[in-house]
C-alpha atoms as a PDB file:
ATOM      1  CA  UNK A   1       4.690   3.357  24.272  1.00  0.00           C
ATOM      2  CA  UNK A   2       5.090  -0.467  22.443  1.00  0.00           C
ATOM      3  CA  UNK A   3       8.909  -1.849  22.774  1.00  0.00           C
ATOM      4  CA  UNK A   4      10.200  -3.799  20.296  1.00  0.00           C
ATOM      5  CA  UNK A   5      12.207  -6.243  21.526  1.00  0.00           C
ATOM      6  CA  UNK A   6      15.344  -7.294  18.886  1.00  0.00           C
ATOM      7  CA  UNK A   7      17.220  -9.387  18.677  1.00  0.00           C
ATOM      8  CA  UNK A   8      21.511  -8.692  20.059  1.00  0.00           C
ATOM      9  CA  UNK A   9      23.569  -8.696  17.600  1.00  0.00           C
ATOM     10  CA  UNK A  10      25.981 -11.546  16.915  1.00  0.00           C
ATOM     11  CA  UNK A  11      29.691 -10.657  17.969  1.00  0.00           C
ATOM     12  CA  UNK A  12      31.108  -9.733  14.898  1.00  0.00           C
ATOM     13  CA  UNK A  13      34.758  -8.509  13.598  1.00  0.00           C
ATOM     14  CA  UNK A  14      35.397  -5.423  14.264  1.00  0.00           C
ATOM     15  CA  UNK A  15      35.297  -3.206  11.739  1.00  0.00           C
ATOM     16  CA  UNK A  16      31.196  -4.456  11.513  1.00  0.00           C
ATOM     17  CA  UNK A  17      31.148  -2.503  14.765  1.00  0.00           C
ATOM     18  CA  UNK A  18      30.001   0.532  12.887  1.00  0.00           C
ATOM     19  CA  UNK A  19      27.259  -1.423  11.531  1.00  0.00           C
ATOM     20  CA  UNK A  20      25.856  -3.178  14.557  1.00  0.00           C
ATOM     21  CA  UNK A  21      26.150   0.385  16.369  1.00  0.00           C
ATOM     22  CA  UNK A  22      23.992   1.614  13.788  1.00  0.00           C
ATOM     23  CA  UNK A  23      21.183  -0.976  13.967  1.00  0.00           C
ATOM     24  CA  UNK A  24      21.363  -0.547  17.435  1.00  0.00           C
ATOM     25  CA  UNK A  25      20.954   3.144  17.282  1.00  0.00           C
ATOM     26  CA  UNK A  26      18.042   2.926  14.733  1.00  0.00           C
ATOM     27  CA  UNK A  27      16.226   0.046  17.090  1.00  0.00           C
ATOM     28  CA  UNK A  28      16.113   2.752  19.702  1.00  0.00           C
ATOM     29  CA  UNK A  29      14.434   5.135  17.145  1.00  0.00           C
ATOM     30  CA  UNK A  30      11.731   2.612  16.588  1.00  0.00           C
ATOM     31  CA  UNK A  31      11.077   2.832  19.936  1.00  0.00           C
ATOM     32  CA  UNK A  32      11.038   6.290  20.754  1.00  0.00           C
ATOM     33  CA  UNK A  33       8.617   7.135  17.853  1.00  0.00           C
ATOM     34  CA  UNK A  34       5.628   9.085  19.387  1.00  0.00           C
ATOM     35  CA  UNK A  35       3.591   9.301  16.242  1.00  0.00           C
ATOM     36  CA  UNK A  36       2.550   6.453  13.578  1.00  0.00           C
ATOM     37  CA  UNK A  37       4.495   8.027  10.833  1.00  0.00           C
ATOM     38  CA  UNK A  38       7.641   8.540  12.898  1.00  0.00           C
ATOM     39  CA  UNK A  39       7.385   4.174  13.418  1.00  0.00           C
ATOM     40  CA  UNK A  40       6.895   3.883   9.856  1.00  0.00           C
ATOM     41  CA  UNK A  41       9.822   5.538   9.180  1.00  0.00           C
ATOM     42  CA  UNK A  42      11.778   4.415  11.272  1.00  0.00           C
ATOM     43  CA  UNK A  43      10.757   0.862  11.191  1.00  0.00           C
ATOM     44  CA  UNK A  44      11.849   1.429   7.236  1.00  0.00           C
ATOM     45  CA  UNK A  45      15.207   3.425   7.631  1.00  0.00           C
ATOM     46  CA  UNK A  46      15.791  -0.065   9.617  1.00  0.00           C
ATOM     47  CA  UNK A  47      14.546  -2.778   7.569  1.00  0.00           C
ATOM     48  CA  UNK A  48      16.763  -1.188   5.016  1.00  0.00           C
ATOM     49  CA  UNK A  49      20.221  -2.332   6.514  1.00  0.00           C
ATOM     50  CA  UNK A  50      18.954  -6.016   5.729  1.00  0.00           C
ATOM     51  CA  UNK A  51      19.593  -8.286   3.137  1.00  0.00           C
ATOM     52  CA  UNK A  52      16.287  -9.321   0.845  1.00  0.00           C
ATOM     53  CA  UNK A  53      16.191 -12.838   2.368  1.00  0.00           C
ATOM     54  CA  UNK A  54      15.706 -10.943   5.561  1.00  0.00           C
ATOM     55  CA  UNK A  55      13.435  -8.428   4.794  1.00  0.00           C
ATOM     56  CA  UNK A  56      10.094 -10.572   5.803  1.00  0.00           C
ATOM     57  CA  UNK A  57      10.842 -11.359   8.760  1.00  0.00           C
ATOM     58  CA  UNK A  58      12.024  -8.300  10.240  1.00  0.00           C
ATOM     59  CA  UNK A  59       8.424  -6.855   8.468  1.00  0.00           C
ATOM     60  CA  UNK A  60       6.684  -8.851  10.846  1.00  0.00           C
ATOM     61  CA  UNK A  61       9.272  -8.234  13.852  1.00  0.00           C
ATOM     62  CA  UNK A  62       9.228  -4.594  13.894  1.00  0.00           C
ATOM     63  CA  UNK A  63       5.064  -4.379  12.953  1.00  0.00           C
ATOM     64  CA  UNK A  64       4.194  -6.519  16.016  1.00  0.00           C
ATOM     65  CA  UNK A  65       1.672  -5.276  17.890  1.00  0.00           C
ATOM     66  CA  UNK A  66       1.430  -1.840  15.729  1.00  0.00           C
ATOM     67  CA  UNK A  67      -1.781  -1.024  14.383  1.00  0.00           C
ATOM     68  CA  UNK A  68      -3.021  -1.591  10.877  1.00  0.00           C
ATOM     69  CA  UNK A  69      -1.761   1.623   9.503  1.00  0.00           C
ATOM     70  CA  UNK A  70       1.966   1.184  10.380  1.00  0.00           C
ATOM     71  CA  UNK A  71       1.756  -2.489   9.632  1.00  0.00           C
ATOM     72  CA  UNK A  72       0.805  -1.884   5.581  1.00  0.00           C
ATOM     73  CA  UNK A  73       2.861   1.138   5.401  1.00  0.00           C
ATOM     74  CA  UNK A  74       5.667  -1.065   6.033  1.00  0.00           C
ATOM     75  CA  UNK A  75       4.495  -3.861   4.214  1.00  0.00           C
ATOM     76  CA  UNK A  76       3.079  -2.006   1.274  1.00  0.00           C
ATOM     77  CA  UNK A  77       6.944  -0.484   0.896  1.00  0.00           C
ATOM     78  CA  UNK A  78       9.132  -2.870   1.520  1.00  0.00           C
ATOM     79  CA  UNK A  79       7.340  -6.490   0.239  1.00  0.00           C
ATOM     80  CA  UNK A  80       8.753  -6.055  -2.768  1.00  0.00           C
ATOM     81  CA  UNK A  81      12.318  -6.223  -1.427  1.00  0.00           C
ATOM     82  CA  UNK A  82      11.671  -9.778  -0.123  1.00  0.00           C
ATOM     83  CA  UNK A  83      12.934 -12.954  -1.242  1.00  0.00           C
ATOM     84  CA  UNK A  84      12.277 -16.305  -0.616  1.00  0.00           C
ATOM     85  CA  UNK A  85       9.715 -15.598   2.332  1.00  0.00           C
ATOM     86  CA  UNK A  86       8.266 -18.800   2.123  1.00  0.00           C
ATOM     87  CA  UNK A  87       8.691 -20.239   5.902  1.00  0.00           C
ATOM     88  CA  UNK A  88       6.683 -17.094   6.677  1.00  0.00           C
ATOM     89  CA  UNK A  89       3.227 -17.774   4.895  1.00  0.00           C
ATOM     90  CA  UNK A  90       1.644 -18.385   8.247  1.00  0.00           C
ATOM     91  CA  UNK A  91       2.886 -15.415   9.971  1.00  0.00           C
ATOM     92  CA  UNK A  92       1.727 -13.231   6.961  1.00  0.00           C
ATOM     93  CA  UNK A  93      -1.758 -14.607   6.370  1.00  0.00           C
ATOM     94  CA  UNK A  94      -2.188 -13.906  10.374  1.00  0.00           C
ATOM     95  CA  UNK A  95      -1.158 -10.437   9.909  1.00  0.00           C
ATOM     96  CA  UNK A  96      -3.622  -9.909   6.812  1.00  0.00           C
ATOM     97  CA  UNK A  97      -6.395 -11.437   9.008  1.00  0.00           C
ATOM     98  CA  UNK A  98      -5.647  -9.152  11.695  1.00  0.00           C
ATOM     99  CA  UNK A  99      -5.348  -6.119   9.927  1.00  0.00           C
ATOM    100  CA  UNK A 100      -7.411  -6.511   6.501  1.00  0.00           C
ATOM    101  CA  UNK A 101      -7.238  -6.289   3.064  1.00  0.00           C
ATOM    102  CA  UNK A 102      -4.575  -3.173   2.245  1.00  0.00           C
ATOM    103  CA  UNK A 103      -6.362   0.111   2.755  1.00  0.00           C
ATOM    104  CA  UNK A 104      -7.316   2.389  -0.413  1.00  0.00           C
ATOM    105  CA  UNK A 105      -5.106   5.078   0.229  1.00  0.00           C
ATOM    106  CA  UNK A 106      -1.896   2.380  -0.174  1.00  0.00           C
ATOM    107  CA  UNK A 107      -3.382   0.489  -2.755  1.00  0.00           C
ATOM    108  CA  UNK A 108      -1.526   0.885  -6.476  1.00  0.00           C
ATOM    109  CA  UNK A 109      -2.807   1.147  -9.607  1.00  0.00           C
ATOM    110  CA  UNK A 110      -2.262  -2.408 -10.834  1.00  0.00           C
ATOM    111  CA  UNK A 111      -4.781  -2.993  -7.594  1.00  0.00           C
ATOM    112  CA  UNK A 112      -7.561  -0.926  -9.777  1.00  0.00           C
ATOM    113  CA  UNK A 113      -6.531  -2.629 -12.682  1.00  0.00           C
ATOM    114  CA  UNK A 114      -8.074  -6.361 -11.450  1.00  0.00           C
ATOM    115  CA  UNK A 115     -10.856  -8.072 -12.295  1.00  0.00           C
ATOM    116  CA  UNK A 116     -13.288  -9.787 -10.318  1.00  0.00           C
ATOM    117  CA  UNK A 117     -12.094 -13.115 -10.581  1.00  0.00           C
ATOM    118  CA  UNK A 118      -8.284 -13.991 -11.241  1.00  0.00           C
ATOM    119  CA  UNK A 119      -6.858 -16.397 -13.241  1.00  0.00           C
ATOM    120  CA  UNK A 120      -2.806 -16.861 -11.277  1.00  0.00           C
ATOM    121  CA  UNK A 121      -0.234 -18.538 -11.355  1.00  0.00           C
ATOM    122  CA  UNK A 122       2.989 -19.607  -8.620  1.00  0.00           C
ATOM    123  CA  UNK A 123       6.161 -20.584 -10.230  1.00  0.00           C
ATOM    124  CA  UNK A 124       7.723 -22.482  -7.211  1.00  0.00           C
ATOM    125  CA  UNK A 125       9.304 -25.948  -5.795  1.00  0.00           C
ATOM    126  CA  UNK A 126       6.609 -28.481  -6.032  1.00  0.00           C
ATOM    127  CA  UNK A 127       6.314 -28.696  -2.003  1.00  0.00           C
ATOM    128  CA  UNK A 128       5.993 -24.930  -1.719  1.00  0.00           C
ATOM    129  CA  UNK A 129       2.777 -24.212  -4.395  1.00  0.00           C
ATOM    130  CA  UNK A 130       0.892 -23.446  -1.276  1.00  0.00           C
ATOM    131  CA  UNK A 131       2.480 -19.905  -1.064  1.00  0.00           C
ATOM    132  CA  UNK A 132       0.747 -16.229  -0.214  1.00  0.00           C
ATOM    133  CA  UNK A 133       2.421 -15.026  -3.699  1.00  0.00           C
ATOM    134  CA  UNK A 134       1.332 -15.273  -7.183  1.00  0.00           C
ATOM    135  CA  UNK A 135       1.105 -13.588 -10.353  1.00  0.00           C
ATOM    136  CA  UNK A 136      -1.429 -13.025 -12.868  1.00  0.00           C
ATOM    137  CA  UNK A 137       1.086 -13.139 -15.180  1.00  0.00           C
ATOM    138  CA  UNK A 138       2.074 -16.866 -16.244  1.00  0.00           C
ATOM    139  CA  UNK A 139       5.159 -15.783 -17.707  1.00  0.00           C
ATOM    140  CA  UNK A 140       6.346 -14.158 -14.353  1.00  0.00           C
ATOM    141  CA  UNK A 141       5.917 -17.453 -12.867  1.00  0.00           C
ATOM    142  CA  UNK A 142       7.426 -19.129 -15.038  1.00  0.00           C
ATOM    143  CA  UNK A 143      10.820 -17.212 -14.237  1.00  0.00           C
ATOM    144  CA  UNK A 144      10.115 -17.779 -10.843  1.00  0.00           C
ATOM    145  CA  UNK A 145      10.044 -21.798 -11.413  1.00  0.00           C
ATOM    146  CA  UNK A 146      13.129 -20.981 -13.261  1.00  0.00           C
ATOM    147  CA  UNK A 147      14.702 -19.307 -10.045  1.00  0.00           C
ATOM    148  CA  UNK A 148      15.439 -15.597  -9.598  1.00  0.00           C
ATOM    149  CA  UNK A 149      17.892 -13.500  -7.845  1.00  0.00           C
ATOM    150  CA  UNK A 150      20.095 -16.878  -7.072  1.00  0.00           C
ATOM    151  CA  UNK A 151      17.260 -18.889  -5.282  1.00  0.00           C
ATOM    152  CA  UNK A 152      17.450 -22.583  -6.335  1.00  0.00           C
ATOM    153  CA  UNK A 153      13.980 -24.342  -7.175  1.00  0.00           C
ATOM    154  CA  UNK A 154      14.201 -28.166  -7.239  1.00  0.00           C
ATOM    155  CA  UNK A 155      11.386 -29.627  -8.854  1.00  0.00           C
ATOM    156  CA  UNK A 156       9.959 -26.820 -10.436  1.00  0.00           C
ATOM    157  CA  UNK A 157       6.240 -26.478 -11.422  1.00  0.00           C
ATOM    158  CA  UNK A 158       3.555 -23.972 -12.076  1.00  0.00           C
ATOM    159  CA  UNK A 159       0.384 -24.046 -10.353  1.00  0.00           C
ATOM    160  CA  UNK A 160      -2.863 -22.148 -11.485  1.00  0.00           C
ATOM    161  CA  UNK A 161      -5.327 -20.948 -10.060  1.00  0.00           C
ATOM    162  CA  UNK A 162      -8.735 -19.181  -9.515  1.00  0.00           C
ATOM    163  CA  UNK A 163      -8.772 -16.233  -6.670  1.00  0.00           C
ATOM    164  CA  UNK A 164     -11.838 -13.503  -6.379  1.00  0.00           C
ATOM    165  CA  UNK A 165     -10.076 -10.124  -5.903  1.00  0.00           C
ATOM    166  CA  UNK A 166     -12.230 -10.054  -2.710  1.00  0.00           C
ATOM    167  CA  UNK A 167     -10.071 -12.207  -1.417  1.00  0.00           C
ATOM    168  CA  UNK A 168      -6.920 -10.703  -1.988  1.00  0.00           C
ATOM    169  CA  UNK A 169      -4.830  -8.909   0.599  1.00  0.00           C
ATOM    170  CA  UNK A 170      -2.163  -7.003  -1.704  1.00  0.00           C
ATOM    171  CA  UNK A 171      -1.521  -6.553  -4.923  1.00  0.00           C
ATOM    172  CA  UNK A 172       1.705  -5.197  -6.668  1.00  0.00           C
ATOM    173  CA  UNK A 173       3.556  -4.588  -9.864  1.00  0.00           C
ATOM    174  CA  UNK A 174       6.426  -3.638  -8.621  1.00  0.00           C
ATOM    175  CA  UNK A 175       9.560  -5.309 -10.280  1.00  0.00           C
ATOM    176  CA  UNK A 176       7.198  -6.221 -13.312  1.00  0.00           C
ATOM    177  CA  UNK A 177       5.640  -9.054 -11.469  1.00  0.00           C
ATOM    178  CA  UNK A 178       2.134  -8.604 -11.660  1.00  0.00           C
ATOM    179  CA  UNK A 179       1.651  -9.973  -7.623  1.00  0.00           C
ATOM    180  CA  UNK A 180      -1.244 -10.572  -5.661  1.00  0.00           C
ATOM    181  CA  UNK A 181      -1.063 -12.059  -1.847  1.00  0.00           C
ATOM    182  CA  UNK A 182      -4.001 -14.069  -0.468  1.00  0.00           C
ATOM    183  CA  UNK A 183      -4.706 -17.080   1.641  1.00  0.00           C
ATOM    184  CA  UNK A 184      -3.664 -20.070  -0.469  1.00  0.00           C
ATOM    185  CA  UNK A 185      -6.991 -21.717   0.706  1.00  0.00           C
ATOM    186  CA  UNK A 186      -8.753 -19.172  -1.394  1.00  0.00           C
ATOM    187  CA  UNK A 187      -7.171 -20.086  -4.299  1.00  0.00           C
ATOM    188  CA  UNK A 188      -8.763 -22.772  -6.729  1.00  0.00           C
ATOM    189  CA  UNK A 189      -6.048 -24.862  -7.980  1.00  0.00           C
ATOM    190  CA  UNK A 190      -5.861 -26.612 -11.243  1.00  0.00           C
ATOM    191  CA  UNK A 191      -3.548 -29.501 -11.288  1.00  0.00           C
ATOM    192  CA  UNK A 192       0.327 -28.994 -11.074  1.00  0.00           C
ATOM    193  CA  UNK A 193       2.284 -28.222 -14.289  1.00  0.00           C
ATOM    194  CA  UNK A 194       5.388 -29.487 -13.941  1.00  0.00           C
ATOM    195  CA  UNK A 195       8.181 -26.944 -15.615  1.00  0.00           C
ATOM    196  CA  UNK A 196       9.715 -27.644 -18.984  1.00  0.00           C
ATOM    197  CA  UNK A 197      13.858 -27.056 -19.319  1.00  0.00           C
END
């Protein structure tokens, strides 16, 4: 059996004690979960008592050391409920290197929908372009330079790029953004265009 070690929670008022009890109470689930499918649900009955700004890091907390499967059941699910999971580009692109491209079975639609080569773009700050998310939609980018969901984006710019589909991990229209995740070094960039007010 793998243990997933969490982290305690902070000492908090108490009427949170309710909600600690239940995180704690739902880490012990994760653990206890003979089969795959019981950790993928209960790594996702979890994830869900965190805020979006959390949500990619506790996808790669709670996937450590699972196998492939559980790992992009999780992540297939719950990506889209992320925000601003910059700082973990790293950790991510080890994960898709460890585990491949997103099996078939997981893969949406929009995947099928892809051609060979991609033309994408990254609406982001200008020292963050080198991010695992973009869109193949320039428009979707451009909201992102913008800022979305209340995340600030000093000096904003659009980067575009070039990306075979080989070498994407994930791809996703969920929320209408036309995503696709991949190793930034794949990605052929054109220079930076900065964002228009």
């Amino acid at each position: 059996m793998t243990v997933i070690t969490m982290p305690r929670p902070v000492a908090v008022p108490r009427r949170h004690g309710k909600f600690i009890a239940m995180k704690g109470n739902r880490r012990k689930a994760i653990n206890r979960a003979a089969t795959e499918f019981e950790k993928i649900a209960a790594i996702q009955k979890y994830i869900g008592l965190f805020s979006s700004e959390k949500v990619a890091q506790q996808i790669l907390m709670l996937t450590r050391n699972k196998s492939a499967l559980v790992f992009w059941s999780v992540f297939a699910v719950e990506w889209s409920g992320c925000d601003d999971a910059y700082d973990f580009n790293s950790d991510f692109v080890e994960r898709f290197k460890r585990n491949g491209p997103c099996p078939s079975q997981l893969r949406s639609g929009f995947w099928n929908s892809l051609d060979d080569q991609l033309v994408v773009y990254r609406g982001t700050s200008r020292s963050r372009v080198d991010g695992i998310a973009w869109s193949v939609d320039r428009t979707v980018a451009d909201k992102f330079a913008k800022g979305m969901r209340g995340i600030a984006v000093p000096d904003p710019v659009i980067a575009t790029g070039v990306v075979a589909k080989a070498d994407i991990y994930f791809a996703t229209d969920d929320r209408e953004e036309a995503e696709v995740l991949c190793r930034p070094k794949n990605i052929r960039c054109a220079p930076l265009t900065p964002r228009k007010a």
